[in-house]
PDB file of N, CA and C in Angstrom:
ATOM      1  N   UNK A   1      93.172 129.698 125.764  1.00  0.00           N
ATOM      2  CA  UNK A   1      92.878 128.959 124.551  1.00  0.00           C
ATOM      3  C   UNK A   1      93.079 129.892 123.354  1.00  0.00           C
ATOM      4  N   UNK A   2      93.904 129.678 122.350  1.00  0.00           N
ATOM      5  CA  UNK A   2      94.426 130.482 121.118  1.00  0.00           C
ATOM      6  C   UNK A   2      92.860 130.305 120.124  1.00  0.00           C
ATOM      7  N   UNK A   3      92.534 131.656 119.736  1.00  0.00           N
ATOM      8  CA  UNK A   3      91.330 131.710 118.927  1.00  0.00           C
ATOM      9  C   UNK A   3      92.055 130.859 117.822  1.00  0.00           C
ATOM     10  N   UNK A   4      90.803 130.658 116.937  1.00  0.00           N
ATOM     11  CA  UNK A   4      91.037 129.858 115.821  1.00  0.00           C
ATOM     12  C   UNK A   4      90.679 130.694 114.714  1.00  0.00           C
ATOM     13  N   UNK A   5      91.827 130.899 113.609  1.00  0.00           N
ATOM     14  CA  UNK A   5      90.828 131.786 112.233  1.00  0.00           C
ATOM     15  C   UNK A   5      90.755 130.897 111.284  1.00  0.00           C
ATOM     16  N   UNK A   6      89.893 130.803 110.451  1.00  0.00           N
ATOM     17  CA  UNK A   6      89.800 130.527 109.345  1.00  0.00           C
ATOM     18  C   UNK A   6      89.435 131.024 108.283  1.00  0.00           C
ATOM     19  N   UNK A   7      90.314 130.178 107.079  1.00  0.00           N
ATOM     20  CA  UNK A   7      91.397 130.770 106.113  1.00  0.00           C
ATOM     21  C   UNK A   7      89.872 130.465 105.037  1.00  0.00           C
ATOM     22  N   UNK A   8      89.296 132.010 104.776  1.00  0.00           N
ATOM     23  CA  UNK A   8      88.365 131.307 103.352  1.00  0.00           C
ATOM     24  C   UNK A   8      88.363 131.015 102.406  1.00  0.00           C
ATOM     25  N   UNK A   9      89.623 130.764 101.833  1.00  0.00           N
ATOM     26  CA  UNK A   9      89.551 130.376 100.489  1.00  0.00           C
ATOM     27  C   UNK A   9      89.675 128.578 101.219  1.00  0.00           C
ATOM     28  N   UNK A  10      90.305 127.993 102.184  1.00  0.00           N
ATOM     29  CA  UNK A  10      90.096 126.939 101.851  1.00  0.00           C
ATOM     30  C   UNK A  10      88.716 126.379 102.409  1.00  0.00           C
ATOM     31  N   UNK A  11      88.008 127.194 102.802  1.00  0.00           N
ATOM     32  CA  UNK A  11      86.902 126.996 103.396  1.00  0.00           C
ATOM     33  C   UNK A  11      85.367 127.119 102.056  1.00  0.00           C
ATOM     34  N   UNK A  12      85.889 128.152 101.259  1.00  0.00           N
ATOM     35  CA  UNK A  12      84.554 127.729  99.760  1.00  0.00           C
ATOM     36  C   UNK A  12      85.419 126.845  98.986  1.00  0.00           C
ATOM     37  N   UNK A  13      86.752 126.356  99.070  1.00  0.00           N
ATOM     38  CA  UNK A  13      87.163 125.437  97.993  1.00  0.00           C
ATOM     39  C   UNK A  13      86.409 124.206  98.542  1.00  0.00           C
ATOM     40  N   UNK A  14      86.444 123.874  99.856  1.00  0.00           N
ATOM     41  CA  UNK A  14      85.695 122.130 100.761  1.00  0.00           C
ATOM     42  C   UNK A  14      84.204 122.621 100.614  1.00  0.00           C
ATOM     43  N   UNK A  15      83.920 123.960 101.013  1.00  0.00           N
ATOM     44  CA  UNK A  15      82.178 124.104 100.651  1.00  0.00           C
ATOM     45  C   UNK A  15      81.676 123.236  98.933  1.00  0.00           C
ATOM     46  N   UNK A  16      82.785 124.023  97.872  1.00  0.00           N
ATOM     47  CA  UNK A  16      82.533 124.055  96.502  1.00  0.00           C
ATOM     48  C   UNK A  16      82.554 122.680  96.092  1.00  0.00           C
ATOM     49  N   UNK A  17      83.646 121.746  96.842  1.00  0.00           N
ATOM     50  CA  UNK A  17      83.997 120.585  96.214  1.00  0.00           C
ATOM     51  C   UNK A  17      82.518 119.411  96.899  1.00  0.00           C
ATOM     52  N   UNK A  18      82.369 120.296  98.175  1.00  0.00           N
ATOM     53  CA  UNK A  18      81.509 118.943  98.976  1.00  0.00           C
ATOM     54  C   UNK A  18      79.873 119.099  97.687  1.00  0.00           C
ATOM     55  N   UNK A  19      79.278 120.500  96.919  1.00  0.00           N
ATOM     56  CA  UNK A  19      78.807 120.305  96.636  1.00  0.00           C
ATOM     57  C   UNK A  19      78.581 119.564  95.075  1.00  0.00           C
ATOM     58  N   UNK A  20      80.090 119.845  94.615  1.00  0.00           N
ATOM     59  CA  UNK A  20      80.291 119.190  93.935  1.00  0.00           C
ATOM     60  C   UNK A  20      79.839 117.892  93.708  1.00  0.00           C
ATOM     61  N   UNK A  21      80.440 117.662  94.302  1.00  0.00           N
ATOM     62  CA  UNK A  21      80.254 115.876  94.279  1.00  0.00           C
ATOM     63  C   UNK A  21      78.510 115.362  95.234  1.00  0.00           C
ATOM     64  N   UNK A  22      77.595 115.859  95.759  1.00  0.00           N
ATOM     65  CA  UNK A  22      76.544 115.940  96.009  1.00  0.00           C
ATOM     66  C   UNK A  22      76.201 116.366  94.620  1.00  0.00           C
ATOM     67  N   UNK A  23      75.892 117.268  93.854  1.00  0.00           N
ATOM     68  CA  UNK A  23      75.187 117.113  92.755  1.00  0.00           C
ATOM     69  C   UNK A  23      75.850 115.952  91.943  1.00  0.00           C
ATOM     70  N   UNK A  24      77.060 115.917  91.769  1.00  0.00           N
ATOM     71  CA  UNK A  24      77.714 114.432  90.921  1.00  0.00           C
ATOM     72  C   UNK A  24      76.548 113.659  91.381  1.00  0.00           C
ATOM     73  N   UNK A  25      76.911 113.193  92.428  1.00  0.00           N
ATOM     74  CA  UNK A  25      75.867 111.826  92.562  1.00  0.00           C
ATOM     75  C   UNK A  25      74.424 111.940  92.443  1.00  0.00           C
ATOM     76  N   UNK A  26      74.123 112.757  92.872  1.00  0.00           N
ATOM     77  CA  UNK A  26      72.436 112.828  92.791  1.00  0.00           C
ATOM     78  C   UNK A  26      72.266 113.322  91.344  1.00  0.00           C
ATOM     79  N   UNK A  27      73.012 114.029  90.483  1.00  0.00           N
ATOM     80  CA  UNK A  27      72.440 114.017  88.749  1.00  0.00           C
ATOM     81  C   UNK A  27      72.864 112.583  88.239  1.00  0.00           C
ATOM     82  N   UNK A  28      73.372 111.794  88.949  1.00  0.00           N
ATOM     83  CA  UNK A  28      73.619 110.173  88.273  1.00  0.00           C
ATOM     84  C   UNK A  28      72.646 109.899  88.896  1.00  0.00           C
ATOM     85  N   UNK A  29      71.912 109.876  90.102  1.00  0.00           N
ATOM     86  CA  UNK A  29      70.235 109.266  90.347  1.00  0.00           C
ATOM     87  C   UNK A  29      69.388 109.642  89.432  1.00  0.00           C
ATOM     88  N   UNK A  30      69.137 110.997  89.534  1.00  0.00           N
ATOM     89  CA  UNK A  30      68.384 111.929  88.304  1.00  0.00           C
ATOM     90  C   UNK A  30      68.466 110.779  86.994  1.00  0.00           C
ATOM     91  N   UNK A  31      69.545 111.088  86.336  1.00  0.00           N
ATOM     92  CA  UNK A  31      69.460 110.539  85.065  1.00  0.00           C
ATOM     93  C   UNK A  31      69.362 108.815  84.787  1.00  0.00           C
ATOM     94  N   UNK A  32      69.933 108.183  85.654  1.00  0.00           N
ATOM     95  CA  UNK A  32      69.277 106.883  85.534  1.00  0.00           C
ATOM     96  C   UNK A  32      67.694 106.653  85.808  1.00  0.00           C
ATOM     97  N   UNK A  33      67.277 107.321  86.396  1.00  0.00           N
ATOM     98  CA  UNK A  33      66.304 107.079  86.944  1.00  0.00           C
ATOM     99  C   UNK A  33      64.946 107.793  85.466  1.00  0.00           C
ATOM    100  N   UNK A  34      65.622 108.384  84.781  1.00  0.00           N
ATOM    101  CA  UNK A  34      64.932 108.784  83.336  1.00  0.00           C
ATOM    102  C   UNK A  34      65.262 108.038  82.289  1.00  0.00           C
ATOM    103  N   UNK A  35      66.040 107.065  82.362  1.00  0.00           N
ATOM    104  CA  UNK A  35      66.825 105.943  81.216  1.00  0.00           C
ATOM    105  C   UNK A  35      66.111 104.971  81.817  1.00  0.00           C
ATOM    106  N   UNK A  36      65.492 104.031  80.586  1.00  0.00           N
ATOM    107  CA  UNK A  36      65.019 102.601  80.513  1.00  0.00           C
ATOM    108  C   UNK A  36      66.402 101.674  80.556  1.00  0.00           C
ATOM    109  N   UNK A  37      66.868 100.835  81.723  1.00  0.00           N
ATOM    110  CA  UNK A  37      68.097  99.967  81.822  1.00  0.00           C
ATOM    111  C   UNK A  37      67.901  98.806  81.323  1.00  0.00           C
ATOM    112  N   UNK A  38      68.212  98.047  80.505  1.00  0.00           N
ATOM    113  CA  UNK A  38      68.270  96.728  80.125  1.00  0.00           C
ATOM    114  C   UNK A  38      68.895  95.739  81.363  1.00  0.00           C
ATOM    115  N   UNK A  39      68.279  94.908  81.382  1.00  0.00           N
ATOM    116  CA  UNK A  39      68.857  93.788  82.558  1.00  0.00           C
ATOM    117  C   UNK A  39      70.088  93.289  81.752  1.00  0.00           C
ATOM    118  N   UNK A  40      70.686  93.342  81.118  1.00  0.00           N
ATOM    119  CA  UNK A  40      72.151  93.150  81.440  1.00  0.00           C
ATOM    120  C   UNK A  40      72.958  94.218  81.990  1.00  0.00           C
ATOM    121  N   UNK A  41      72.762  95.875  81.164  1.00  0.00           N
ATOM    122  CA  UNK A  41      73.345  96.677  82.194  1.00  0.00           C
ATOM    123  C   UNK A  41      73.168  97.112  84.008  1.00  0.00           C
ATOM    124  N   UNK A  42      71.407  96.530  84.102  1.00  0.00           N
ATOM    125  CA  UNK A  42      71.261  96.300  85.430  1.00  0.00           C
ATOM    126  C   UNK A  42      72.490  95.502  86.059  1.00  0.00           C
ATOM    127  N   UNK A  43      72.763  94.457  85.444  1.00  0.00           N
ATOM    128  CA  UNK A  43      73.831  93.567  86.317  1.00  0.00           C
ATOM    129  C   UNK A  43      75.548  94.192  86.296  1.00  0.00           C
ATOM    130  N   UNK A  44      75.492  95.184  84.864  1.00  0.00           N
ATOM    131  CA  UNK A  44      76.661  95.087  85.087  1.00  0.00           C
ATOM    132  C   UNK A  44      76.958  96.107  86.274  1.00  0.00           C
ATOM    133  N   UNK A  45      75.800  97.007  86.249  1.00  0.00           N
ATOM    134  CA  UNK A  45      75.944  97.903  87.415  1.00  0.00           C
ATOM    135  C   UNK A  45      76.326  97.430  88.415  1.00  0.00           C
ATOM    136  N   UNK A  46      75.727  96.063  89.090  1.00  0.00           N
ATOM    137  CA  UNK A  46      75.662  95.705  90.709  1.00  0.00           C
ATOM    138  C   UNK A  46      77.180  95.272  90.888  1.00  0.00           C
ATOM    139  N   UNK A  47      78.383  95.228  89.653  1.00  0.00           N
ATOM    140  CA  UNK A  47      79.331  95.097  89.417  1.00  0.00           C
ATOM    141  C   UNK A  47      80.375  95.985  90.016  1.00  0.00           C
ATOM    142  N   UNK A  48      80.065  96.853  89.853  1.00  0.00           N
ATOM    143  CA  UNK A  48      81.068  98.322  89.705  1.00  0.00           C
ATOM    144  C   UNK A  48      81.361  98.342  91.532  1.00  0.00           C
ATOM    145  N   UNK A  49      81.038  98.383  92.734  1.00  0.00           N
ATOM    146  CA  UNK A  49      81.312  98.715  93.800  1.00  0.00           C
ATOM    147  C   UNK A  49      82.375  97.338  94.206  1.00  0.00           C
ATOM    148  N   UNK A  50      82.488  96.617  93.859  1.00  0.00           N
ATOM    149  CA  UNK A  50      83.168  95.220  93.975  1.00  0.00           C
ATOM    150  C   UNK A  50      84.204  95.751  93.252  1.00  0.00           C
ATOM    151  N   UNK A  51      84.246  96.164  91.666  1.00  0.00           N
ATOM    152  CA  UNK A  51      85.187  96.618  90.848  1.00  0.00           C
ATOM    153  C   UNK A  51      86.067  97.675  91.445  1.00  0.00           C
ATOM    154  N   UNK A  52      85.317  98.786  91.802  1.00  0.00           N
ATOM    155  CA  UNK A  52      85.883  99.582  92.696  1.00  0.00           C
ATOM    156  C   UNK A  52      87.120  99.474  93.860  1.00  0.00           C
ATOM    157  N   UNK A  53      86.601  98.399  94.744  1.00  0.00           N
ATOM    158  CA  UNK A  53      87.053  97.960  95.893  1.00  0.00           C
ATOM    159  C   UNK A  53      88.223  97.154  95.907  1.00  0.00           C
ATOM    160  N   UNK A  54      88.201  96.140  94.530  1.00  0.00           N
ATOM    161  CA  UNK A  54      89.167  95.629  94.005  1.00  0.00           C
ATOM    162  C   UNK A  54      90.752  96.247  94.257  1.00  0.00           C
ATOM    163  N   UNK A  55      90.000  97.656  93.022  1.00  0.00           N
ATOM    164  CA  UNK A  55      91.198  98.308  91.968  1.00  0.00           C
ATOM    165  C   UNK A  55      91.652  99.125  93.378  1.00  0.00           C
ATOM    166  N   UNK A  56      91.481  99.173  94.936  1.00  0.00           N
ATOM    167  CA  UNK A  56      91.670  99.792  95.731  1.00  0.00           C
ATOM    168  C   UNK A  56      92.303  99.335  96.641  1.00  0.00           C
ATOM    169  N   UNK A  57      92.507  97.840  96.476  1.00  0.00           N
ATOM    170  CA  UNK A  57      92.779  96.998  97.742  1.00  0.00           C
ATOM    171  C   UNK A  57      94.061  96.321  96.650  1.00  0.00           C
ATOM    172  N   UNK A  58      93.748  95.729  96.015  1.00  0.00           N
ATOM    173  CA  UNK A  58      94.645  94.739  95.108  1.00  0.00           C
ATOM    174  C   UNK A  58      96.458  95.809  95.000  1.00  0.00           C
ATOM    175  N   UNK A  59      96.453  97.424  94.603  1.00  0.00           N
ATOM    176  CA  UNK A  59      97.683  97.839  94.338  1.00  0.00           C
ATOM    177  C   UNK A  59      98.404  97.907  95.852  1.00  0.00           C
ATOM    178  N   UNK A  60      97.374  98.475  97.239  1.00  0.00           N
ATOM    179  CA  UNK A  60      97.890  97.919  98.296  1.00  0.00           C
ATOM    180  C   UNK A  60      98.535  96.229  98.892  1.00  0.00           C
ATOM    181  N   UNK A  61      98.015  95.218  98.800  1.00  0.00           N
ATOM    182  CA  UNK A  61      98.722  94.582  98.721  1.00  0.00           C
ATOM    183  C   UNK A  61     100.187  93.810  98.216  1.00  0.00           C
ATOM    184  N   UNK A  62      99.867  94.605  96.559  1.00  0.00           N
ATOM    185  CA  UNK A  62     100.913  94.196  95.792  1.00  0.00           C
ATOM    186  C   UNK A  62     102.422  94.658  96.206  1.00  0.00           C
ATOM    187  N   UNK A  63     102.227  95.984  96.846  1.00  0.00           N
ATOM    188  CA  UNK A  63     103.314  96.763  97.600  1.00  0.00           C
ATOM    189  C   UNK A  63     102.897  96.201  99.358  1.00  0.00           C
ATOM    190  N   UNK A  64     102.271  95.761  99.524  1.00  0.00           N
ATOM    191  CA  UNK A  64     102.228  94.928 101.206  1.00  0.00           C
ATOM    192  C   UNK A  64     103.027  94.055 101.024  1.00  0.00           C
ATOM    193  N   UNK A  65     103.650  93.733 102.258  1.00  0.00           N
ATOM    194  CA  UNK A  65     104.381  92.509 102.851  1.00  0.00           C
ATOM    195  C   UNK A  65     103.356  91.305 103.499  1.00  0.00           C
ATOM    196  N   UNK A  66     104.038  90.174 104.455  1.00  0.00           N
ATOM    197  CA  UNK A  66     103.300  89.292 105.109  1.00  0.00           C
ATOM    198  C   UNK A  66     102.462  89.886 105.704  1.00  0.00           C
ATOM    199  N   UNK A  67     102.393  90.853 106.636  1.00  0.00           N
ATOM    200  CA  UNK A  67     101.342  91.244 107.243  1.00  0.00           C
ATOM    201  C   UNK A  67      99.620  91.860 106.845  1.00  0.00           C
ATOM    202  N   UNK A  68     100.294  92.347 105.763  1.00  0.00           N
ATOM    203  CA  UNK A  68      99.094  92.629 104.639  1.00  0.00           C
ATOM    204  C   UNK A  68      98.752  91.237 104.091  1.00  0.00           C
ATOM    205  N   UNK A  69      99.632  90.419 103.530  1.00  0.00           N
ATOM    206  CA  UNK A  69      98.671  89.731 103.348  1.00  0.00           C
ATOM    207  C   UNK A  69      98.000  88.750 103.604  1.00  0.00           C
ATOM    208  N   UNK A  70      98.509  88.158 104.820  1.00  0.00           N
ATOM    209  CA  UNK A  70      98.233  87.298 106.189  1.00  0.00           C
ATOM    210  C   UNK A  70      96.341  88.463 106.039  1.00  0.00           C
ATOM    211  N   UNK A  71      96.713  89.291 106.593  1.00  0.00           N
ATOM    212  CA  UNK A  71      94.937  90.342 106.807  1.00  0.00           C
ATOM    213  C   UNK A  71      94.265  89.961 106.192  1.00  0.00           C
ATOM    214  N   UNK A  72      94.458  89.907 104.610  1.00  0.00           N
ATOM    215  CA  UNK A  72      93.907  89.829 103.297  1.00  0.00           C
ATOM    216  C   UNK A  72      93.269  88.677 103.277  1.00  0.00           C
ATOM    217  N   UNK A  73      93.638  87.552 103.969  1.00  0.00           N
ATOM    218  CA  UNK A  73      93.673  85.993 103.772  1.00  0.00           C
ATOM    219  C   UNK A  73      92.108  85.737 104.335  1.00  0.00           C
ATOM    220  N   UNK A  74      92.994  86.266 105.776  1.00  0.00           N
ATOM    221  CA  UNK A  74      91.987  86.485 107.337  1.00  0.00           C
ATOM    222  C   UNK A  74      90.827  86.945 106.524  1.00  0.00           C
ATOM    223  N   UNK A  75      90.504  87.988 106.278  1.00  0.00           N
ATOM    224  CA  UNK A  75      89.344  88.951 106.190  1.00  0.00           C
ATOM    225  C   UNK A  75      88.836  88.165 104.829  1.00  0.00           C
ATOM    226  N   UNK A  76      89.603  87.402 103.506  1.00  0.00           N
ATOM    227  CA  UNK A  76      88.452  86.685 103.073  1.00  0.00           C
ATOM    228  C   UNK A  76      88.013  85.201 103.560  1.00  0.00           C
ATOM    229  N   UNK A  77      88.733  84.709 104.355  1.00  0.00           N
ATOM    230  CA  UNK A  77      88.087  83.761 104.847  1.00  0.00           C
ATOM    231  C   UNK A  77      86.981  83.881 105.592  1.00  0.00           C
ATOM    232  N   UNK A  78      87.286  84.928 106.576  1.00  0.00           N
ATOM    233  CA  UNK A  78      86.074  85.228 107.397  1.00  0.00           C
ATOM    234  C   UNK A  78      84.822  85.476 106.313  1.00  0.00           C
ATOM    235  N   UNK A  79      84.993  86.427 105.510  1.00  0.00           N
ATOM    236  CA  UNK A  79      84.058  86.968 104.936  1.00  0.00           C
ATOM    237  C   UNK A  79      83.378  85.771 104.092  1.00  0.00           C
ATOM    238  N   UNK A  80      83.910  84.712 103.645  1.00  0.00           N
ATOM    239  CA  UNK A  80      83.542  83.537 102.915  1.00  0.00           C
ATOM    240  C   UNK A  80      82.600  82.955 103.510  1.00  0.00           C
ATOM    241  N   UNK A  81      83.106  82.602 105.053  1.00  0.00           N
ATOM    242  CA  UNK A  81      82.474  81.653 105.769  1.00  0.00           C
ATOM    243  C   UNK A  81      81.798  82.037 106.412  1.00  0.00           C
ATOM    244  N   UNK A  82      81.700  83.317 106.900  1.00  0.00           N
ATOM    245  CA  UNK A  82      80.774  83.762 107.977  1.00  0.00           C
ATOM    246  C   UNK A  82      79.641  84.498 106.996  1.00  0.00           C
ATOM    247  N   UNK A  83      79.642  85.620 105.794  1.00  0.00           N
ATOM    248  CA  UNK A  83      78.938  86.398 105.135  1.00  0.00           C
ATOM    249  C   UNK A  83      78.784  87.409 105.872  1.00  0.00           C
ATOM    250  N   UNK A  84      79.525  87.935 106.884  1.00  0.00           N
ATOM    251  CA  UNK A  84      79.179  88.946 107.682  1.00  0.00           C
ATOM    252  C   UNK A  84      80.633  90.299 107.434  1.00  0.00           C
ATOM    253  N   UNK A  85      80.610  91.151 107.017  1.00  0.00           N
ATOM    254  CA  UNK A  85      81.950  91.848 106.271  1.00  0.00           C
ATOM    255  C   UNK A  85      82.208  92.805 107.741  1.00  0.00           C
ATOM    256  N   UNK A  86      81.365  93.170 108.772  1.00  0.00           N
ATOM    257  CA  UNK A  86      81.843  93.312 109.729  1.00  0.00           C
ATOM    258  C   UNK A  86      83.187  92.751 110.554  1.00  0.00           C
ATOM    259  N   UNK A  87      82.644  91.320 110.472  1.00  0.00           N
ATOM    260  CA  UNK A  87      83.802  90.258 110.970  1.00  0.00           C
ATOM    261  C   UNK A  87      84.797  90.409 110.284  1.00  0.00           C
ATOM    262  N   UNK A  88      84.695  90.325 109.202  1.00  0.00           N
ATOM    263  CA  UNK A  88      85.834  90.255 108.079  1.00  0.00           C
ATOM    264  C   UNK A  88      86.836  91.207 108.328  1.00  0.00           C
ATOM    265  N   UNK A  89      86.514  92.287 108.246  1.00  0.00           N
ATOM    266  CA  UNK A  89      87.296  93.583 108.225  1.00  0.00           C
ATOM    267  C   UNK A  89      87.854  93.556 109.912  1.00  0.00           C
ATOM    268  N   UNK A  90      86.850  93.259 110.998  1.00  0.00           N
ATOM    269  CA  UNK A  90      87.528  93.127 112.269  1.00  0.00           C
ATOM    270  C   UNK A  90      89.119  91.762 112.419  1.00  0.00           C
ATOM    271  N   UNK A  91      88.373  90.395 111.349  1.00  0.00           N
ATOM    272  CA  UNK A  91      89.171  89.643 111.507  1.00  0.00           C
ATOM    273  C   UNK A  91      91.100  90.564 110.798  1.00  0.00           C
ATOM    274  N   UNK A  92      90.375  90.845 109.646  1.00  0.00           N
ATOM    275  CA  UNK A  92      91.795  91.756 109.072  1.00  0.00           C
ATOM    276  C   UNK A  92      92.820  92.507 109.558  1.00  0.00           C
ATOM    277  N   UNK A  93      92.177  93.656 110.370  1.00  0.00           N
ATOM    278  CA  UNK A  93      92.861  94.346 111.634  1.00  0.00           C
ATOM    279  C   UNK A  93      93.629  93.827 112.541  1.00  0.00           C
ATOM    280  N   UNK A  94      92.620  92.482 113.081  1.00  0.00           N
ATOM    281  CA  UNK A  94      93.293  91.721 113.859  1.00  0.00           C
ATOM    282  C   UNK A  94      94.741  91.045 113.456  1.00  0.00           C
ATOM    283  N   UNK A  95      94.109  90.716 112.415  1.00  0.00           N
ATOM    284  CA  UNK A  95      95.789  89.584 112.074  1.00  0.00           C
ATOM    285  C   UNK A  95      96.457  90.906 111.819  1.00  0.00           C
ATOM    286  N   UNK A  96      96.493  91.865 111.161  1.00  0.00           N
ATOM    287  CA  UNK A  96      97.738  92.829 110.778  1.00  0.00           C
ATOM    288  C   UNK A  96      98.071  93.311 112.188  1.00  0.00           C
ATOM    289  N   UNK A  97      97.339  93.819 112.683  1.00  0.00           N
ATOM    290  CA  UNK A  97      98.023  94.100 113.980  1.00  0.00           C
ATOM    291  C   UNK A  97      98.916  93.150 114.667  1.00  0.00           C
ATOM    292  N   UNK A  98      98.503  91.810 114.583  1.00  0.00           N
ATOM    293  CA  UNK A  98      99.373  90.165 115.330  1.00  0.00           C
ATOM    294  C   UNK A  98     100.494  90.508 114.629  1.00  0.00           C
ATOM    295  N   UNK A  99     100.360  90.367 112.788  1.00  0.00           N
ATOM    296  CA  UNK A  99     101.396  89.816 112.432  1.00  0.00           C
ATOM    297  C   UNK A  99     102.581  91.345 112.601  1.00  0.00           C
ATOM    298  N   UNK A 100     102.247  92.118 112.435  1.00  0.00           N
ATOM    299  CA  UNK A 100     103.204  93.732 112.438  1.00  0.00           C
ATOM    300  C   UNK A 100     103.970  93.643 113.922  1.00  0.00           C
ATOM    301  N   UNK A 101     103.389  92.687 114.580  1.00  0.00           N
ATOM    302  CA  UNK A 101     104.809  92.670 116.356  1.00  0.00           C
ATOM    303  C   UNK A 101     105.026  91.320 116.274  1.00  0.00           C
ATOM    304  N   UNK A 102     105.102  90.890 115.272  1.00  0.00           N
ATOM    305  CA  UNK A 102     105.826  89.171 115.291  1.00  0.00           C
ATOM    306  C   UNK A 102     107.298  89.921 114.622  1.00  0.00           C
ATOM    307  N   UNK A 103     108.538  89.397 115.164  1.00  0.00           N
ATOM    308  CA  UNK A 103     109.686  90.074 115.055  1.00  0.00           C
ATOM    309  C   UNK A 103     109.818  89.348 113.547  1.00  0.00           C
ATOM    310  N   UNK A 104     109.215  88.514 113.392  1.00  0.00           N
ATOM    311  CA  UNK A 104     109.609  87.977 111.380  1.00  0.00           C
ATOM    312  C   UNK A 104     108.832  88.366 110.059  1.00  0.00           C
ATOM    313  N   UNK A 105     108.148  89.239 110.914  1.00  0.00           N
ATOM    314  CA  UNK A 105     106.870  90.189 109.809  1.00  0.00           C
ATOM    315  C   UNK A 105     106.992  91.611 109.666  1.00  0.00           C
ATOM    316  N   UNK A 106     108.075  91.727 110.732  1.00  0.00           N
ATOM    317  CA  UNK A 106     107.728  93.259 110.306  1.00  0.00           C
ATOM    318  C   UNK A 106     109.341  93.994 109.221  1.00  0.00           C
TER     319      UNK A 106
END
């Protein structure tokens, strides 16, 4: 079995960055949590992870073919009708995987 070395600079750059972003988020708990929120910015908050998910999924499709968006369809129907995003995301997989070996999808 070939020893393994590792290289430290990229090893405090993933240390530096992981803590990075651990204080990122936890000084955004910190400081909301010392700010009085108005219930409209309460709402617009519960906004932003949907917003997120959007701006993440929407430029993939736009460059997807049928098979993407056959998934897309799948996974919000499921997710509509069932409310369960487990299913959803399983139903999604599913159809992309179907439609990617149908010889007119891929």
């Amino acid at each position: 079995m070939p020893e393994m070395q590792v290289n430290m600079v990229a090893f405090v750059a993933i240390v530096g960055m992981a803590v990075g972003t651990y204080f990122t988020r936890i000084g955004g708990y910190w400081l909301v949590s010392r700010v009085d929120l108005s219930p409209r910015f309460q709402a617009w908050l519960s906004y932003v992870p949907g917003a997120i998910l959007v701006s993440l999924i929407v430029p993939e499709l736009a460059k997807g073919g049928p098979a993407k968006w056959g998934a897309a369809l799948a996974a919000l129907v499921v997710a509509w009708r069932s409310g369960n995003i487990l299913y959803a995301m399983l139903a999604g997989i599913g159809i992309v995987l179907l439609l990617r070996h149908l010889p007119m999808a891929a």
